[in-house]
Protein backbone atom coordinates (compact mmCIF):
# COMPACT_ATOMS: atom_id res chain seq x y z
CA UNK A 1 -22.01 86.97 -84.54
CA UNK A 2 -19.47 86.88 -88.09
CA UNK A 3 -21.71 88.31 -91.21
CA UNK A 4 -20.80 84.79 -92.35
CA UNK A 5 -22.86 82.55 -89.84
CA UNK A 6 -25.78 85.39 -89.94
CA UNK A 7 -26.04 84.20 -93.47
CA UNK A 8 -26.09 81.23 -92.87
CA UNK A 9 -29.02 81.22 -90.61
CA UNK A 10 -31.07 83.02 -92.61
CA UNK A 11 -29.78 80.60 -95.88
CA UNK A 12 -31.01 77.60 -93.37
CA UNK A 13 -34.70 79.37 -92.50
CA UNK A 14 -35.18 79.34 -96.57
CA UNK A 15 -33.28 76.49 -97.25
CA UNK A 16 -36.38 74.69 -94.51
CA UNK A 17 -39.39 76.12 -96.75
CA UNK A 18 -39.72 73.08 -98.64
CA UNK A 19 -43.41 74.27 -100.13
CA UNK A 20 -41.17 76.09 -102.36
CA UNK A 21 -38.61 74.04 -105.03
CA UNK A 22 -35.38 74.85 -105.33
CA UNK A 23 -35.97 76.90 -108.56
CA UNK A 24 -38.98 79.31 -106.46
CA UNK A 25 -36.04 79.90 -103.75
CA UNK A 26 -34.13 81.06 -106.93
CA UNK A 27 -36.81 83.59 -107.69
CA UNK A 28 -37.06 84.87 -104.56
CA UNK A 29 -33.74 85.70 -104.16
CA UNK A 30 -33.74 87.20 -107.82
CA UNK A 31 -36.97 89.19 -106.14
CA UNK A 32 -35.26 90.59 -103.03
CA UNK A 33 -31.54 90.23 -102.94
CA UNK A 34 -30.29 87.76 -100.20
CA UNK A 35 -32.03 85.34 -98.02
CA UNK A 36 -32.26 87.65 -95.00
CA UNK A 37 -34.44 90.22 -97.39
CA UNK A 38 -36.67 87.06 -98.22
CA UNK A 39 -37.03 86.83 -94.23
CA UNK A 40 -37.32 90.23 -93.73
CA UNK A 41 -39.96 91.53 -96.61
CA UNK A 42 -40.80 88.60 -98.70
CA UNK A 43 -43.34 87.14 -96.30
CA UNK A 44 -46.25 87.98 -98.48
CA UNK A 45 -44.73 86.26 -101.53
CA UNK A 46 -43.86 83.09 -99.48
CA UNK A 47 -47.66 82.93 -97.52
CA UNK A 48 -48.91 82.84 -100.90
CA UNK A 49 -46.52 79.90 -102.37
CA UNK A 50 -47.42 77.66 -99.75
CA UNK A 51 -49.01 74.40 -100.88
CA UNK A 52 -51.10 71.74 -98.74
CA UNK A 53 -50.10 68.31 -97.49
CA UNK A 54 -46.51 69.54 -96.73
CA UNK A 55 -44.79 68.82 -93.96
CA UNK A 56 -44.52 72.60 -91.59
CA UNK A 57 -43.31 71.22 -88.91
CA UNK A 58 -40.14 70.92 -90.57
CA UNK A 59 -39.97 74.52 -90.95
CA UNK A 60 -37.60 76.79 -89.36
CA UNK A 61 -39.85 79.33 -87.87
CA UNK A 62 -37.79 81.74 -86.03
CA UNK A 63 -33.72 82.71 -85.98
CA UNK A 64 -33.18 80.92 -83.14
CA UNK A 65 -34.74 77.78 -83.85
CA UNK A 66 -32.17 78.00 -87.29
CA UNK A 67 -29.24 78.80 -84.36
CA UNK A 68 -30.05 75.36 -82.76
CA UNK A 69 -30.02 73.71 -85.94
CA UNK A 70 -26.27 75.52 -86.65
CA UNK A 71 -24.87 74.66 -83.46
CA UNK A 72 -26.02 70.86 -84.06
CA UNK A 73 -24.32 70.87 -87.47
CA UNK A 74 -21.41 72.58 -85.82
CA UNK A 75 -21.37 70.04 -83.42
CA UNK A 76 -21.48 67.15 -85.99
CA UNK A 77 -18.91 68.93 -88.22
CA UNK A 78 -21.76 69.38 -90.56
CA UNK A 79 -21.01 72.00 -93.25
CA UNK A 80 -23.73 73.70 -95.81
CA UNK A 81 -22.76 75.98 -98.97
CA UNK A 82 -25.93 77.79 -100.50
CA UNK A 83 -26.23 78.82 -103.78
CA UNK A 84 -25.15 82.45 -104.11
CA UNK A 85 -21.84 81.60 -101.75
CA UNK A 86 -18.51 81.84 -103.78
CA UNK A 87 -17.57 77.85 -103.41
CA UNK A 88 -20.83 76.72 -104.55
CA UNK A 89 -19.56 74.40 -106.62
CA UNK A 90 -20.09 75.63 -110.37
CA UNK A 91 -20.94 72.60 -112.23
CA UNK A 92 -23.75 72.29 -110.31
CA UNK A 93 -24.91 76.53 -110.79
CA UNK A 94 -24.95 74.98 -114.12
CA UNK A 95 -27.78 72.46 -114.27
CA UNK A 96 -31.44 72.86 -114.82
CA UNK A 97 -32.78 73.30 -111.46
CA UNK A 98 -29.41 73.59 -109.46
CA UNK A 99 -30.13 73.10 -105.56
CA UNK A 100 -30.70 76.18 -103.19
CA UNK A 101 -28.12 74.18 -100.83
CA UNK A 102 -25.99 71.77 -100.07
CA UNK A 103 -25.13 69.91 -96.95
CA UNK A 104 -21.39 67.94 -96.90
CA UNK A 105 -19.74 65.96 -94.18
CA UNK A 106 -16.29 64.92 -95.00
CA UNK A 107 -13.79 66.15 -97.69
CA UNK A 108 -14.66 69.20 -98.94
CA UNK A 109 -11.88 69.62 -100.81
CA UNK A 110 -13.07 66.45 -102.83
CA UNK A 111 -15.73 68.83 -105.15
CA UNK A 112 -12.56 70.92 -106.25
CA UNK A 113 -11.40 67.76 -108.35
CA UNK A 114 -12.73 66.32 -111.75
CA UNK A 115 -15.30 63.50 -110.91
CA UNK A 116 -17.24 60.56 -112.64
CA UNK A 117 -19.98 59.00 -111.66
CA UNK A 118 -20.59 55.37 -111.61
CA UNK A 119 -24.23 54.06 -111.43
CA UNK A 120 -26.45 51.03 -112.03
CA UNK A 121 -28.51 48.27 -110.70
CA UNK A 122 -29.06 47.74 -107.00
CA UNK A 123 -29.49 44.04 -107.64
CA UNK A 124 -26.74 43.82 -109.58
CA UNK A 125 -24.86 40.19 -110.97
CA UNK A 126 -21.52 39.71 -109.55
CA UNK A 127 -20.32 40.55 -112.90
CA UNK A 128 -22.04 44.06 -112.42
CA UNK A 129 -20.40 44.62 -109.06
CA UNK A 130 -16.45 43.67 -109.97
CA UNK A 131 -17.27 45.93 -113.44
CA UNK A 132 -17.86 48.47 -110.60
CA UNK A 133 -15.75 47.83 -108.38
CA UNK A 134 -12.84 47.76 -111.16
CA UNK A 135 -14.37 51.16 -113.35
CA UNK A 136 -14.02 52.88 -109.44
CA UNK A 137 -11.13 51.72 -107.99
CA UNK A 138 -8.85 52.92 -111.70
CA UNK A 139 -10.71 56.13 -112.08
CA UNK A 140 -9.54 57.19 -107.76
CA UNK A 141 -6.26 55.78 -109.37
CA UNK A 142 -6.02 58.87 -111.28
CA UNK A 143 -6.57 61.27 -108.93
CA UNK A 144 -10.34 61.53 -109.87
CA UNK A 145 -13.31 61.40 -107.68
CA UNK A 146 -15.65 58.70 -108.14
CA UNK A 147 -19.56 60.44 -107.91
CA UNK A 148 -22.54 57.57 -106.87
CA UNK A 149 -25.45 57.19 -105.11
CA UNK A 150 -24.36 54.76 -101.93
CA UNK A 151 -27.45 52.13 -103.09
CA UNK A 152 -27.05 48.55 -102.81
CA UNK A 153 -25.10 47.04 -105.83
CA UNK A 154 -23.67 48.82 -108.42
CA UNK A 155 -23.17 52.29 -106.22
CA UNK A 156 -21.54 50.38 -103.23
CA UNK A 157 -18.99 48.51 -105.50
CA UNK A 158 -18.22 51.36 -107.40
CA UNK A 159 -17.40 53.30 -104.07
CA UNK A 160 -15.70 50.06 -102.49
CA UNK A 161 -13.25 50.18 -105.74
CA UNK A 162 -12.16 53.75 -105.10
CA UNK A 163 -11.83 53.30 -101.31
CA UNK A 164 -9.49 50.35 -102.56
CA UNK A 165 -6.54 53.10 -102.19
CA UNK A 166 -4.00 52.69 -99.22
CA UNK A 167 -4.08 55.71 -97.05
CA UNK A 168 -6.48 57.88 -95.62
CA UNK A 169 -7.33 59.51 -98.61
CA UNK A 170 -10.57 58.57 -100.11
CA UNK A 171 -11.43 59.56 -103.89
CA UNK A 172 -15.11 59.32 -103.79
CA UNK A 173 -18.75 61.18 -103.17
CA UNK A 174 -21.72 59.47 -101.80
CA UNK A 175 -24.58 61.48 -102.49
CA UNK A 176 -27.67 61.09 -100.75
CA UNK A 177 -31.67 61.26 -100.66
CA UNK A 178 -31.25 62.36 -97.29
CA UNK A 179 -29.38 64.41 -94.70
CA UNK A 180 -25.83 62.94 -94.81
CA UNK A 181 -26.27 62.20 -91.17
CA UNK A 182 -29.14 59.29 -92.15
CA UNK A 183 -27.92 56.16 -93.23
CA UNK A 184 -29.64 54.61 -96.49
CA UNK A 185 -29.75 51.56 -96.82
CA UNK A 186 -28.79 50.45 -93.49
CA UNK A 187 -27.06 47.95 -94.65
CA UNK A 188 -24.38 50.10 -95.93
CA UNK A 189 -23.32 51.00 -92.55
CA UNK A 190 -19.71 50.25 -92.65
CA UNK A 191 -19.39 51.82 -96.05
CA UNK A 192 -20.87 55.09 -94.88
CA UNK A 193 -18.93 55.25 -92.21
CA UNK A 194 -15.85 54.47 -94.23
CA UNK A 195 -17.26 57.41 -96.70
CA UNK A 196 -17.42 60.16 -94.20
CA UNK A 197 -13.71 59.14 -92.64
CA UNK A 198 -12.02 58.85 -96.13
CA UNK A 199 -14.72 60.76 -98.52
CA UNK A 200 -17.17 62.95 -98.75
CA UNK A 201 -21.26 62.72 -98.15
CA UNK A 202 -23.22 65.33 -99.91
CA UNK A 203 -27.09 66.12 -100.05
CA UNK A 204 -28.91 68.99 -100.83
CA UNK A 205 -32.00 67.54 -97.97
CA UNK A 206 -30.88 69.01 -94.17
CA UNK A 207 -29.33 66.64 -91.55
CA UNK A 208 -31.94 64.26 -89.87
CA UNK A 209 -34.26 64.21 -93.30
CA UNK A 210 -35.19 60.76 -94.37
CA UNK A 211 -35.01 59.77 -97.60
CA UNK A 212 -38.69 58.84 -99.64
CA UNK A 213 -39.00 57.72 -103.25
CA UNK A 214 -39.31 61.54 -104.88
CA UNK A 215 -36.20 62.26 -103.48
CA UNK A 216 -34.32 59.84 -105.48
CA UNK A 217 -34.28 61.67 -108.99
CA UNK A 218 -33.42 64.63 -107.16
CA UNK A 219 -30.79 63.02 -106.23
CA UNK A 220 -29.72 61.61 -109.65
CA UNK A 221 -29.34 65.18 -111.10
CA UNK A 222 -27.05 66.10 -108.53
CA UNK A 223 -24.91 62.79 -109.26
CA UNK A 224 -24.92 63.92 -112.80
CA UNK A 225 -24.50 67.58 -112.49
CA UNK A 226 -21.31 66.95 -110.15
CA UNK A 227 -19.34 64.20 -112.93
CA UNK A 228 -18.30 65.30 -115.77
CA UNK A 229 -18.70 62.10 -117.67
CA UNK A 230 -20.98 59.12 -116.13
CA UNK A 231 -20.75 55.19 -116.59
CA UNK A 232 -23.71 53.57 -116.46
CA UNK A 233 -22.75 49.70 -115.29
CA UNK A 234 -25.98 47.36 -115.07
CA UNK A 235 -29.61 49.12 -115.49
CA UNK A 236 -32.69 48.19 -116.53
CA UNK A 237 -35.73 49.90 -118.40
CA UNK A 238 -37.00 52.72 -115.72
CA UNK A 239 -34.31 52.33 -113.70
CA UNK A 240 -33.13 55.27 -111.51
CA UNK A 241 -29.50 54.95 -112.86
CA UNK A 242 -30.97 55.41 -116.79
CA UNK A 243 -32.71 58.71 -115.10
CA UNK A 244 -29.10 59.43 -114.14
CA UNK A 245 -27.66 58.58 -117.52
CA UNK A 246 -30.38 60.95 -119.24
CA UNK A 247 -30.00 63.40 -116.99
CA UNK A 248 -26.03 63.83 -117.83
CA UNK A 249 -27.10 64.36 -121.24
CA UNK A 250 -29.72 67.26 -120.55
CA UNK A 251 -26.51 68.53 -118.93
CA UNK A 252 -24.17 68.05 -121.66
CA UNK A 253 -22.14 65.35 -119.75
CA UNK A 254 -20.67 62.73 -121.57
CA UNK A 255 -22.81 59.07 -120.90
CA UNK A 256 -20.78 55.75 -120.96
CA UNK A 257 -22.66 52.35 -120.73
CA UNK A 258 -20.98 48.70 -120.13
CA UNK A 259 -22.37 46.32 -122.57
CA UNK A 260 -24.52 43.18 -121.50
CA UNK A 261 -25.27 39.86 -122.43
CA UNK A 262 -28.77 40.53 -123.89
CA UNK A 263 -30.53 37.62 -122.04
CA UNK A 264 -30.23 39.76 -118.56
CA UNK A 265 -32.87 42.22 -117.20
CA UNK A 266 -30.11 44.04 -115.97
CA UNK A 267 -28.24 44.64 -119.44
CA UNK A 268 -31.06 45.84 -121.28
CA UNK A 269 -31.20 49.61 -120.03
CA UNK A 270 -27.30 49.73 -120.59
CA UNK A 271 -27.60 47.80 -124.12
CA UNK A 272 -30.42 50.74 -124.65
CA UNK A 273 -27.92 53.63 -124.02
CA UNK A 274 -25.28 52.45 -126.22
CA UNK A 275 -28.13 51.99 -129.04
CA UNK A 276 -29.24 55.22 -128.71
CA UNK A 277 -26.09 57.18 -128.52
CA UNK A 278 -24.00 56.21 -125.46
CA UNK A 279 -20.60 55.33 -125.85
CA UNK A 280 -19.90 52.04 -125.56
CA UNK A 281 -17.36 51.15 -122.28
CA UNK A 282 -15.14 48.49 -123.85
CA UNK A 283 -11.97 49.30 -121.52
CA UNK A 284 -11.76 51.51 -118.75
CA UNK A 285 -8.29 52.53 -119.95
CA UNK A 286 -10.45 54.27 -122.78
CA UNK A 287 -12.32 56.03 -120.46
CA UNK A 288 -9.11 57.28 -119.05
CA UNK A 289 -7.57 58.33 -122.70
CA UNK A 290 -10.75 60.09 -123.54
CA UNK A 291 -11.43 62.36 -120.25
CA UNK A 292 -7.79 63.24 -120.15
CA UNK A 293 -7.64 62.22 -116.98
CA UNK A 294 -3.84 62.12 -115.44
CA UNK A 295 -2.57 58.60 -113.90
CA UNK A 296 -0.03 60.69 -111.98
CA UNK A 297 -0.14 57.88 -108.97
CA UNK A 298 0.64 55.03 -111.30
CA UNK A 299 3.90 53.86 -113.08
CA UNK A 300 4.88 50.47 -115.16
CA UNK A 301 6.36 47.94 -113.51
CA UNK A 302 7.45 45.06 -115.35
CA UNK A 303 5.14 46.27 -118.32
CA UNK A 304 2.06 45.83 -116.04
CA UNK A 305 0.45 48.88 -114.32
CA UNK A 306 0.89 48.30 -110.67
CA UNK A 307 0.51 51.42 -107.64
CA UNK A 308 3.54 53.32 -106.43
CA UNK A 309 2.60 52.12 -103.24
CA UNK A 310 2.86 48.21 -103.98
CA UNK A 311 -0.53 47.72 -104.02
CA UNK A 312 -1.42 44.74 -106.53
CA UNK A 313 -3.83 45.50 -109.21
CA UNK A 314 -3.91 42.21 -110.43
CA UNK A 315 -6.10 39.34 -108.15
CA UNK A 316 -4.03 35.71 -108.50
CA UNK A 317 -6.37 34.20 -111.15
CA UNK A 318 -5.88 37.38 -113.00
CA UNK A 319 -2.47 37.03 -112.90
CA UNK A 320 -1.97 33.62 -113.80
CA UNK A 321 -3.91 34.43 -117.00
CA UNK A 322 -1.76 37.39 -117.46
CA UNK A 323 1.40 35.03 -117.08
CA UNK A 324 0.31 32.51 -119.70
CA UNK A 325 -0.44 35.57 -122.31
CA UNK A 326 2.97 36.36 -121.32
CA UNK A 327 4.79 33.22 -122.31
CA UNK A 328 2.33 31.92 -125.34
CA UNK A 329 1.36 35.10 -126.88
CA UNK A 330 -2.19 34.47 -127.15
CA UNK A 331 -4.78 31.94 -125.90
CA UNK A 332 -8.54 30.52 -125.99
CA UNK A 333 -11.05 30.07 -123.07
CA UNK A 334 -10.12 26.18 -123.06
CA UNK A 335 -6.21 26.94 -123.56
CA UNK A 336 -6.82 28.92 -119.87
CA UNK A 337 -9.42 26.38 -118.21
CA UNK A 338 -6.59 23.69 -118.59
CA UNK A 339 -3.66 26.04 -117.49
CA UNK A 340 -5.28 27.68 -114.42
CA UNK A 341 -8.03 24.72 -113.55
CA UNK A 342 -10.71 27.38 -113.68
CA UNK A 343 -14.14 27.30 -115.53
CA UNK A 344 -14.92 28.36 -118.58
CA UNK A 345 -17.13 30.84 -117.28
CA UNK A 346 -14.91 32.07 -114.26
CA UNK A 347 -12.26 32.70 -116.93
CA UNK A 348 -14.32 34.76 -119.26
CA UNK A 349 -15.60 37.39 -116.23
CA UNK A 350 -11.68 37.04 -115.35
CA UNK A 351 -11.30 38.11 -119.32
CA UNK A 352 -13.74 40.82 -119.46
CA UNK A 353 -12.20 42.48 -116.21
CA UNK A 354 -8.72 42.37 -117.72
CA UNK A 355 -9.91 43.86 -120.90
CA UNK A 356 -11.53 46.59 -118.81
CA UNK A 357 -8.70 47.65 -117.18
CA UNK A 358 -6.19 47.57 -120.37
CA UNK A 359 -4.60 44.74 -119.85
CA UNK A 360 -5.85 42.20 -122.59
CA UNK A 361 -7.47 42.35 -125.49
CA UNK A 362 -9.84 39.78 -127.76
CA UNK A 363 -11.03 39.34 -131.30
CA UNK A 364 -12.63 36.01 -133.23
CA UNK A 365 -12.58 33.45 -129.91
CA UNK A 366 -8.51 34.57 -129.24
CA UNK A 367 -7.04 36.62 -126.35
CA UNK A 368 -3.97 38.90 -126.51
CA UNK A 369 -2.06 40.99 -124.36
CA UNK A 370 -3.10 44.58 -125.10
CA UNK A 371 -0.94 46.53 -128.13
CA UNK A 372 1.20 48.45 -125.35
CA UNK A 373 2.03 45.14 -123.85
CA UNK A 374 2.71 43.03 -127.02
CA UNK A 375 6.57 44.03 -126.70
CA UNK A 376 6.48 41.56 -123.24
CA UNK A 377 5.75 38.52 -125.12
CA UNK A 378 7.93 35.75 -123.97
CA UNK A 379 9.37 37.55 -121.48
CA UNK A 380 11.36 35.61 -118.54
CA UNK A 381 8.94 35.63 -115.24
């Protein structure tokens, strides 16, 4: 047997004591060394940390009941990296309370890349979910991962917009309250499936663990600890995704939060953030500008940002708004109900997504093309 899977069983026996939170396994292995001098001397120490009302049959009891578990993950293409191994990834070594381990199925390669989560309401309005969808799909643009949580609503849209890319490649992490063999929600079947193909699931709970409700904000501070900056969509008061959003700042991450009209539950906890220090998320392309982040996969076409590959980024009712701005320079809400025979209100969500990704840009009831476009006024289509 390699010194390398020897570790690793004796990293999955501690890894299984879940009396003991992740910070205790830390001490222990300050204590004694390595995880196999835990097994081998620290039984004392670890008799005495045990609590009641835990689960033990979820223990790993013996080396070769952590060999069976190995061989299933094997089997399953399962991979686990535990703390004190060199690519444990180091912004998460960072945070308060950093995991002992960490299961992955997918793209490994994805945590060597700058990331940004996404988060926000499971029941979230269809403007909350095309926000997402729209915030996701530019940052994978980039060449950046996009971090959530794989809930209903905001999380699947936000993953949905990065999977948006042609190709195999995927630019996003699910991570879960869960092993990353379990499903949750079950209704996000296809999109976990298209995760693992194209992405990458993470969790720091082993394969066949269900998820329950204290596993959630453990989860959060991993989706925080992984993103270097995250945008907080729809959320409202004591919402997981404002855990998330709080969490990034114990960490020092930067918090971005997409305004709301003020009459929805879901726009409070984001109109909260940006009240008490967020930054507000106006345009996505200034989330780009600010993060430094490289659009090496993008080029102008016609003045308009469109994919190497082809791929539209404009939808056709965002386009024929784009086209009028184009020939007229500006226009109102009614100017654009009577040109495109939309309503008033599909053409100000049509609006608000343009001005997130860059493209247009409003002030006193009037809409523009954005300053690096203003040079395309009148120009022949």
């Amino acid at each position: 047997m390699s010194q390398m899977k020897e570790k690793l069983l004796y990293d999955l026996w501690l890894d299984s004591l879940w009396e003991f939170a992740p910070r205790k396994k830390h001490l222990l292995i300050e204590k004694y060394g390595d995880s196999r001098k835990v097994y081998e001397f620290g039984q004392t120490d670890i008799q005495e940390g045990m609590k009641t009302g835990i689960q033990e049959n979820d223990r790993i009891r013996t080396l070769n009941e952590a060999e069976k578990i190995l061989e299933e993950m094997e089997r399953f293409e399962i991979m686990a990296i535990a703390w004190d191994d060199e690519d444990f990834p180091e912004c998460l070594r960072q945070i308060n309370n950093p995991p002992w381990m960490i299961y992955l199925y997918g793209r490994k390669e994805l945590l060597d890349e700058r990331c940004v989560a996404v988060v926000g309401a499971r029941k979230a309005s269809e403007y909350g979910k095309t926000v997402a969808q729209s915030v996701g799909r530019r940052i994978a643009a980039t060449g950046a991962v996009v971090v959530s949580g794989m809930a209903g609503g905001v999380d699947s849209w936000a993953h949905r917009g990065a999977l948006d890319q042609q190709g195999e490649r995927g630019n996003t992490i699910a991570v879960l309250a869960g092993g990353v063999d379990v499903c949750y929600p079950k209704a996000n079947r296809k999109l976990y499936a298209e995760i693992c193909r194209r992405g990458l699931v993470l969790s720091e709970f082993r394969p066949g663990v269900h998820p329950r409700s204290y596993y959630f904000p453990m989860r959060n501070r991993l989706i925080s600890g992984l993103s270097e900056a995250t945008v907080v969509v729809e959320a409202a008061i004591g919402s997981g995704s404002l855990i998330t959003a709080e969490l990034a700042m114990e960490q020092g991450r930067e918090v971005y939060a997409v305004p709301g009209n003020i009459d929805r539950i879901g726009s409070v906890g984001t109109n909260k953030l940006i009240k008490d220090g967020a930054a507000i998320l106006i345009s996505v392309e200034d989330l780009i500008h600010e993060l430094y982040l490289e659009d090496e996969n993008c080029v102008e076409i016609g003045g308009l940002i469109g994919e190497e590959s082809g791929e539209e980024v404009l939808g056709a009712d965002e386009e024929g708004i784009v086209k009028y701005l184009l020939q007229n320079g500006e226009a109102n809400t009614e100017q654009l109900v009577r040109s495109t025979g939309l309503s008033a209100s599909k053409i100000n969500g049509l609006v608000t997504i343009l001005e997130m990704k860059g493209i247009v840009s409003t002030a006193i009831g009037k809409i523009f093309l954005a300053k690096k476009f203003e040079n395309l006024y009148n120009m022949p289509l």
